[in-house]
Protein backbone atom coordinates (compact mmCIF):
# COMPACT_ATOMS: atom_id res chain seq x y z
CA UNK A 1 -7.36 -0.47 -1.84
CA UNK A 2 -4.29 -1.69 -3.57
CA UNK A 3 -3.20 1.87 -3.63
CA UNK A 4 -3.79 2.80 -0.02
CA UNK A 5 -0.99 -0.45 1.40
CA UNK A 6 2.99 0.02 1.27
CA UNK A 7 4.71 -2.76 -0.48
CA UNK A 8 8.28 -2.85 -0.66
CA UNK A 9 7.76 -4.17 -4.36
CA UNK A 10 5.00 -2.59 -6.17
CA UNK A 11 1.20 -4.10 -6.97
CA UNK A 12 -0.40 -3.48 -10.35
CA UNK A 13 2.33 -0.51 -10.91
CA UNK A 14 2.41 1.55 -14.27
CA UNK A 15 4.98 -0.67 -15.46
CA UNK A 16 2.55 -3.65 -16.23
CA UNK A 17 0.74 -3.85 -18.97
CA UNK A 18 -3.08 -2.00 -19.43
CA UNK A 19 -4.83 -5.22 -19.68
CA UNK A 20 -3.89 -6.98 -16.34
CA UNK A 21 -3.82 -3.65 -14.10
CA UNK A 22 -6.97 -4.36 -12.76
CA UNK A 23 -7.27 -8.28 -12.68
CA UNK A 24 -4.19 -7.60 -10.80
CA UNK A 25 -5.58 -4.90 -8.51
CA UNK A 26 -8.78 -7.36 -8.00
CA UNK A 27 -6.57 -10.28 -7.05
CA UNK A 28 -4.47 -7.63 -4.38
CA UNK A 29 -7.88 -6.55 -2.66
CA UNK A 30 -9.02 -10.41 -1.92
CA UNK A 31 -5.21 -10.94 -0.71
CA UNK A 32 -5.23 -8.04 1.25
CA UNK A 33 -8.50 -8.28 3.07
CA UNK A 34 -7.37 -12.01 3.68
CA UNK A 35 -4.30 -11.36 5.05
CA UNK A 36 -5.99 -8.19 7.34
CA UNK A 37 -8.15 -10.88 8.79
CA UNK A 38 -5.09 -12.66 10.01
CA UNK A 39 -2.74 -9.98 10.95
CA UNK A 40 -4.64 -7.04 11.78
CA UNK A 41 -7.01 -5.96 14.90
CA UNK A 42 -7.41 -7.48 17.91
CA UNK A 43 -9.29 -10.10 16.72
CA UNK A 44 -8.53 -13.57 18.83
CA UNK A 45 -7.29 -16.99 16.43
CA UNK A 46 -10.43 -18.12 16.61
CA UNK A 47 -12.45 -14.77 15.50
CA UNK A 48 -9.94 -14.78 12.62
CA UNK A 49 -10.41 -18.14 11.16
CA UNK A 50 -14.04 -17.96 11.65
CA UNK A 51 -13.30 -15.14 8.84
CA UNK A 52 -11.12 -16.64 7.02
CA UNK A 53 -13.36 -19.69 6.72
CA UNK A 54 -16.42 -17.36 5.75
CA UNK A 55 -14.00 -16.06 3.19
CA UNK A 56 -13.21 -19.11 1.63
CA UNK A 57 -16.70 -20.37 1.31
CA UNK A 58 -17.50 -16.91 -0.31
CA UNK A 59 -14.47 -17.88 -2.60
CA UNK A 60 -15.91 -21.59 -3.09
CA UNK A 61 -19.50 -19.70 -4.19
CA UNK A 62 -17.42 -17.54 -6.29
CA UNK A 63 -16.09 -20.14 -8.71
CA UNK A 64 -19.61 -21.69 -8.64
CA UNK A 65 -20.15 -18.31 -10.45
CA UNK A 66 -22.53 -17.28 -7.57
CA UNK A 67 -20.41 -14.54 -5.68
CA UNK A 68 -21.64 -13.19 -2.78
CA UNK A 69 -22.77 -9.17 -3.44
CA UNK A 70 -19.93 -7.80 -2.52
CA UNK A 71 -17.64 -5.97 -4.33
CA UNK A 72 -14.36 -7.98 -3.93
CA UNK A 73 -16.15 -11.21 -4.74
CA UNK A 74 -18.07 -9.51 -7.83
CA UNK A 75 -14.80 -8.39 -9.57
CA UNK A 76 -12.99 -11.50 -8.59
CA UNK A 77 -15.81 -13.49 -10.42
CA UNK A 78 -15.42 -11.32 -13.40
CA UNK A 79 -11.78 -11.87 -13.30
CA UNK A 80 -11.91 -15.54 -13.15
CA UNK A 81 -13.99 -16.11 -15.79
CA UNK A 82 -12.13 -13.50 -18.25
CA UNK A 83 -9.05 -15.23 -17.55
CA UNK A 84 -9.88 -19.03 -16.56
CA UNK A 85 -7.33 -18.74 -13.30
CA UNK A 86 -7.19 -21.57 -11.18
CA UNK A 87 -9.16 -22.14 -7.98
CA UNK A 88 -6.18 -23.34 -6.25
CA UNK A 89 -4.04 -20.54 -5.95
CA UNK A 90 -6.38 -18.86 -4.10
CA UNK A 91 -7.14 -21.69 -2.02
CA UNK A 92 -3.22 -21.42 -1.24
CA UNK A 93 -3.13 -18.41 -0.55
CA UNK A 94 -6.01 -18.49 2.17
CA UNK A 95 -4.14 -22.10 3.30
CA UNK A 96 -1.24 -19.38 3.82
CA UNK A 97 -3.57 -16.89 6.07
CA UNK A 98 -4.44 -19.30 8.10
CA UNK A 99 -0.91 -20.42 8.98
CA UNK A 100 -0.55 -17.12 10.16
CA UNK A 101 -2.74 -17.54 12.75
CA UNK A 102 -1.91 -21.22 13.40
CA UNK A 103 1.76 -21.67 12.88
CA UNK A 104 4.98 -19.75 14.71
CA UNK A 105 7.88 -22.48 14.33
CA UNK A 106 8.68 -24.20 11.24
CA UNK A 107 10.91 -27.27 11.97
CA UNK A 108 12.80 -27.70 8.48
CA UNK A 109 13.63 -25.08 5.69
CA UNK A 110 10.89 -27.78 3.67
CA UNK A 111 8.33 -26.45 6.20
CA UNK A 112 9.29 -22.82 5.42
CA UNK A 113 9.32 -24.17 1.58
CA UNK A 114 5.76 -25.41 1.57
CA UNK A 115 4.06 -22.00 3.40
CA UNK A 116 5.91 -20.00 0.88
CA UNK A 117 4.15 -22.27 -1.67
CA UNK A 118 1.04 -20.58 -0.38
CA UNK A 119 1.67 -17.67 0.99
CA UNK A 120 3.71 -15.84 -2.19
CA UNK A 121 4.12 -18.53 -5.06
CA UNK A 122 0.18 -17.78 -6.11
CA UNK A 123 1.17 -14.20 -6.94
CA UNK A 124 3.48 -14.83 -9.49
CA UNK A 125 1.44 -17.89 -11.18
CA UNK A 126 -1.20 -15.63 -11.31
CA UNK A 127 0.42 -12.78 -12.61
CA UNK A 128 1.89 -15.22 -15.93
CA UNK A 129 -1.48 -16.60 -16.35
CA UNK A 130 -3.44 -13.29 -16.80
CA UNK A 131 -0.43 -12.41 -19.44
CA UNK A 132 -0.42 -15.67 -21.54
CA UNK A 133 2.88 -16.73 -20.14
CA UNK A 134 2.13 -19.92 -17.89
CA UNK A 135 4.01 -22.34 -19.41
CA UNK A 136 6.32 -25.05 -17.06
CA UNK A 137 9.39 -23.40 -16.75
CA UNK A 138 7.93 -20.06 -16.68
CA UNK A 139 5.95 -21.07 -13.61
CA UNK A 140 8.70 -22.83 -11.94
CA UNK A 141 11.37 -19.57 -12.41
CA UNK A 142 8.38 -17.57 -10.94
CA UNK A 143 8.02 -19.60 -7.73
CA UNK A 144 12.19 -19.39 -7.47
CA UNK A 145 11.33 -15.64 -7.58
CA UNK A 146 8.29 -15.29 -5.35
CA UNK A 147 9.59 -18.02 -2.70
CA UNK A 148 12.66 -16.13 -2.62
CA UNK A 149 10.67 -12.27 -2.22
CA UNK A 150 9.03 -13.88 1.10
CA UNK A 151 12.19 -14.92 2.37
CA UNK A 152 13.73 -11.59 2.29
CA UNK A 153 10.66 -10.04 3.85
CA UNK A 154 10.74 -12.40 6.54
CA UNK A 155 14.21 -11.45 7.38
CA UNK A 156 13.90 -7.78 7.47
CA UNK A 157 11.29 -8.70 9.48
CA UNK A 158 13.26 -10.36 12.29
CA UNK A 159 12.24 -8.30 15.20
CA UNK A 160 8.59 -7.62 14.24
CA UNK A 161 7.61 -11.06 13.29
CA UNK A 162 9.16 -11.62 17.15
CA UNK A 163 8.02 -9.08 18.95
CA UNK A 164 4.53 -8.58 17.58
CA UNK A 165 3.67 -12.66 16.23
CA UNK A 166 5.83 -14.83 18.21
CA UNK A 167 6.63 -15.46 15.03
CA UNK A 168 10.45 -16.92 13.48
CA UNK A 169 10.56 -18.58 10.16
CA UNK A 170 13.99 -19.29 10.39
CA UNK A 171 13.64 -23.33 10.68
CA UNK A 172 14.03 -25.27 14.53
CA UNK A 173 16.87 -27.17 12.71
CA UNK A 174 19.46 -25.06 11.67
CA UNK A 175 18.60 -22.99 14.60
CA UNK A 176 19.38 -25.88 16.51
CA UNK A 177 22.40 -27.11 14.76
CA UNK A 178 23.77 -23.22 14.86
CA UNK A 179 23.18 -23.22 18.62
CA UNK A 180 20.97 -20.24 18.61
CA UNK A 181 17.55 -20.20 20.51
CA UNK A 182 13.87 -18.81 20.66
CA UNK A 183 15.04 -16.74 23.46
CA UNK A 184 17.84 -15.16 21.15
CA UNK A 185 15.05 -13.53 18.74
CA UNK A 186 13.18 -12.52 21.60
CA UNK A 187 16.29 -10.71 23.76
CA UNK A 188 17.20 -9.31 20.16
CA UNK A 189 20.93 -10.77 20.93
CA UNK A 190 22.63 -10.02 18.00
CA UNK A 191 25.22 -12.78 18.69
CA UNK A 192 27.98 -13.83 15.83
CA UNK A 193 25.86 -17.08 15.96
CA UNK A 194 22.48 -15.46 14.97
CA UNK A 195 24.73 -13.18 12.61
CA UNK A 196 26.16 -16.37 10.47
CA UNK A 197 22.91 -18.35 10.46
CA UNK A 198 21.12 -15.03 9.11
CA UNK A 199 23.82 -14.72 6.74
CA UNK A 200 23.17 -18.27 5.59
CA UNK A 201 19.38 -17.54 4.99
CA UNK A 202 20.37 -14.42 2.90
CA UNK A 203 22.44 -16.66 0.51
CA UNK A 204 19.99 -19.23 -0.16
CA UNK A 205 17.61 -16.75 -0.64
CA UNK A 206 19.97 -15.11 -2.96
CA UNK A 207 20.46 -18.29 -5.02
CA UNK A 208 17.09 -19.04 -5.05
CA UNK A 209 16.40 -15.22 -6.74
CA UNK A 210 19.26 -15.63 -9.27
CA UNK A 211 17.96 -19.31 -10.05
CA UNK A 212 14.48 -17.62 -11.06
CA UNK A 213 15.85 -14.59 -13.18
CA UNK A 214 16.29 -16.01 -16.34
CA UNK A 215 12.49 -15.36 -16.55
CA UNK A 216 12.98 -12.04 -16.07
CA UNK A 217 14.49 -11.79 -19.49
CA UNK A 218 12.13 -14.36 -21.58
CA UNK A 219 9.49 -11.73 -20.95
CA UNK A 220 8.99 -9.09 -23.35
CA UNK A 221 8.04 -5.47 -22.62
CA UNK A 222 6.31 -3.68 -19.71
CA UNK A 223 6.07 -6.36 -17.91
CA UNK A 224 9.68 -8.41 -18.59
CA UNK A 225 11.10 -5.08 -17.35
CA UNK A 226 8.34 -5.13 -14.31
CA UNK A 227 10.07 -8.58 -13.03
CA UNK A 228 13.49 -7.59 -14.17
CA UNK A 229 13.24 -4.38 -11.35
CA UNK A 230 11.62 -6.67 -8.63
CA UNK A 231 14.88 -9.23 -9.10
CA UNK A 232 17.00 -6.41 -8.65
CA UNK A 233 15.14 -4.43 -6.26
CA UNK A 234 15.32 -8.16 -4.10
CA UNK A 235 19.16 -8.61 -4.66
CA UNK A 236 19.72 -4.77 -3.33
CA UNK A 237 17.48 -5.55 -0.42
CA UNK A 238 19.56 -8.53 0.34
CA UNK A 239 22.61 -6.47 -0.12
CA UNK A 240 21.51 -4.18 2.08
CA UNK A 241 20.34 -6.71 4.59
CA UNK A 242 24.24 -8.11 5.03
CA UNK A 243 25.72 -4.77 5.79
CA UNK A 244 23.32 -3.59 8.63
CA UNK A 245 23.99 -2.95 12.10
CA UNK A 246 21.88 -5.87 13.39
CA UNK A 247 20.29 -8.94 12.20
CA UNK A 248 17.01 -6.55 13.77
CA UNK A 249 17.42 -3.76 11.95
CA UNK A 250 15.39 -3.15 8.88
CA UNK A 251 17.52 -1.35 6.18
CA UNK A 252 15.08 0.47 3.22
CA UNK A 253 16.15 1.35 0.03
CA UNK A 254 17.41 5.08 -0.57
CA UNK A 255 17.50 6.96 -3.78
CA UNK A 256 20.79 5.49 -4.56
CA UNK A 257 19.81 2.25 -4.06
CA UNK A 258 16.51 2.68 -6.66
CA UNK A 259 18.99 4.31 -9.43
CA UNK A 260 21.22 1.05 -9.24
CA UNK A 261 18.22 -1.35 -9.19
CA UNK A 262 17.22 0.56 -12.12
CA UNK A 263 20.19 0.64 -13.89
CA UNK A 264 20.77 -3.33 -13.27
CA UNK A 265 17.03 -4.26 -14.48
CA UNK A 266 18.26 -2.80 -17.47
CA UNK A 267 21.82 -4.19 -17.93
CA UNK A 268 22.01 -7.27 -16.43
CA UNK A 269 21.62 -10.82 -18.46
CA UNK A 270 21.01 -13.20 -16.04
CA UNK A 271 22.63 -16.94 -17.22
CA UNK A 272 20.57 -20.24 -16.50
CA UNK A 273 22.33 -21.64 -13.15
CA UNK A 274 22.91 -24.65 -11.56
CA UNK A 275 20.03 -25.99 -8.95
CA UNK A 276 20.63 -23.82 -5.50
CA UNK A 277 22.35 -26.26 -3.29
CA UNK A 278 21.39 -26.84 0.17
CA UNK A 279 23.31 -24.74 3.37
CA UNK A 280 26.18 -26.86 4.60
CA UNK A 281 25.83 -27.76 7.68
């Protein structure tokens, strides 16, 4: 399963260690059937939180050590136990499905904040635990990381999070306050507006990536080098991102582009920086 999805940063690659490969494929197939259950099919919002409940009380049975017989639930249990992962993480992450069912508009960046805390920051945590590497700052320069991944999908995913979801997570506010509108994302009106609020969303996505980074270099080995190239791959995204056509068009990495990440996620020393500040307004 985790083989079969495009990402546009890879799952349980050869770059991470042996010993978490398959946790780490385990912990993609529970996300992944989750998040199918919200996003794919033509399933109606309640049909898909019927599942997503009946997935989470599988889940709940699952840390009872009791998993259902089936085989997502049977690794997962396996998994957990090897590796004493917390319960809530993957409560999170189903708290995130179910937003995307639930939720469209998100009135403040904090809104955005807290389904990111869900929806990507449980990946990462995850990830340190089943390597030995959870301590407090490690977790906290993972979630600058992983909060900062989602943002960048969700703006190269302007036009299909409108057209197909309804769906904008840029938040009411500084819509608002930038004088740009629902209607806007849904004409695709690539106004100098839109362009400059976009172009603030990049940034403080792009300070929140550098302000995570530094744990790209406590790391050691495979996997320090595995979060070194998804820092990089995210700041060439971002790049990329500023310089296209639209604020609807969605820009993918080229050959070029995968030689430079490469070369930065070896080169590059990332400093401790200051605290992102917030977009002036």
């Amino acid at each position: 399963m985790a083989r079969a999805h495009y990402e546009n940063f890879p799952v349980a690659s050869r770059l991470l260690p042996r010993k978490i490969r398959e946790p780490v494929s385990v912990i993609y197939a529970f996300a992944r059937t989750a998040d199918d259950f919200a996003d794919e099919g033509e399933r109606t919002p309640v049909q898909r939180l019927a599942l997503l409940d009946d997935f989470g009380a599988k889940l709940e049975a699952t840390f009872r050590r009791e998993p259902p017989r089936e085989p997502i639930f049977i690794a997962l249990s396996d998994v957990i136990r090897r590796h004493s992962l917390p319960v809530q993480l993957f409560r999170d992450l189903l708290t995130a499905f179910r937003a995307d069912v639930t939720t469209h508009r998100y009135p403040t960046f904090t809104h955005v904040l807290e389904y990111c805390r869900c929806s990507a920051n449980p990946v990462g945590r995850l990830l340190l635990y089943l390597h030995g590497d959870a301590t407090e700052q490690n977790l906290l320069d993972s979630d600058a990381i992983c909060t900062a991944l989602q943002l960048i999908n969700f703006y190269q995913d302007v036009a299909q999070d409108i057209d197909e979801n309804d769906r904008i997570y840029v938040p009411e506010d500084e819509m608002a306050h930038a004088g740009v509108t629902v209607d806007d994302f849904r004409k695709h009106r690539d106004t100098p507006s839109l362009r400059r609020l976009l172009d603030a969303q990049l940034e403080r996505a792009r300070r929140m990536m550098l302000q995570g980074a530094p744990l790209s270099r406590r790391l050691s080995g495979r996997f320090g080098l595995e979060i070194r190239l998804v820092v990089a791959g995210g700041l060439r995204v971002l790049d990329s991102l500023r310089k296209r056509p639209t604020v609807f068009a969605r820009p993918r990495l080229r050959s070029s582009d995968w030689i430079a990440v490469l070369w930065s996620a070896m080169t590059t020393n990332y400093p401790q920086p200051a605290p992102p500040e917030p977009i002036e307004r």
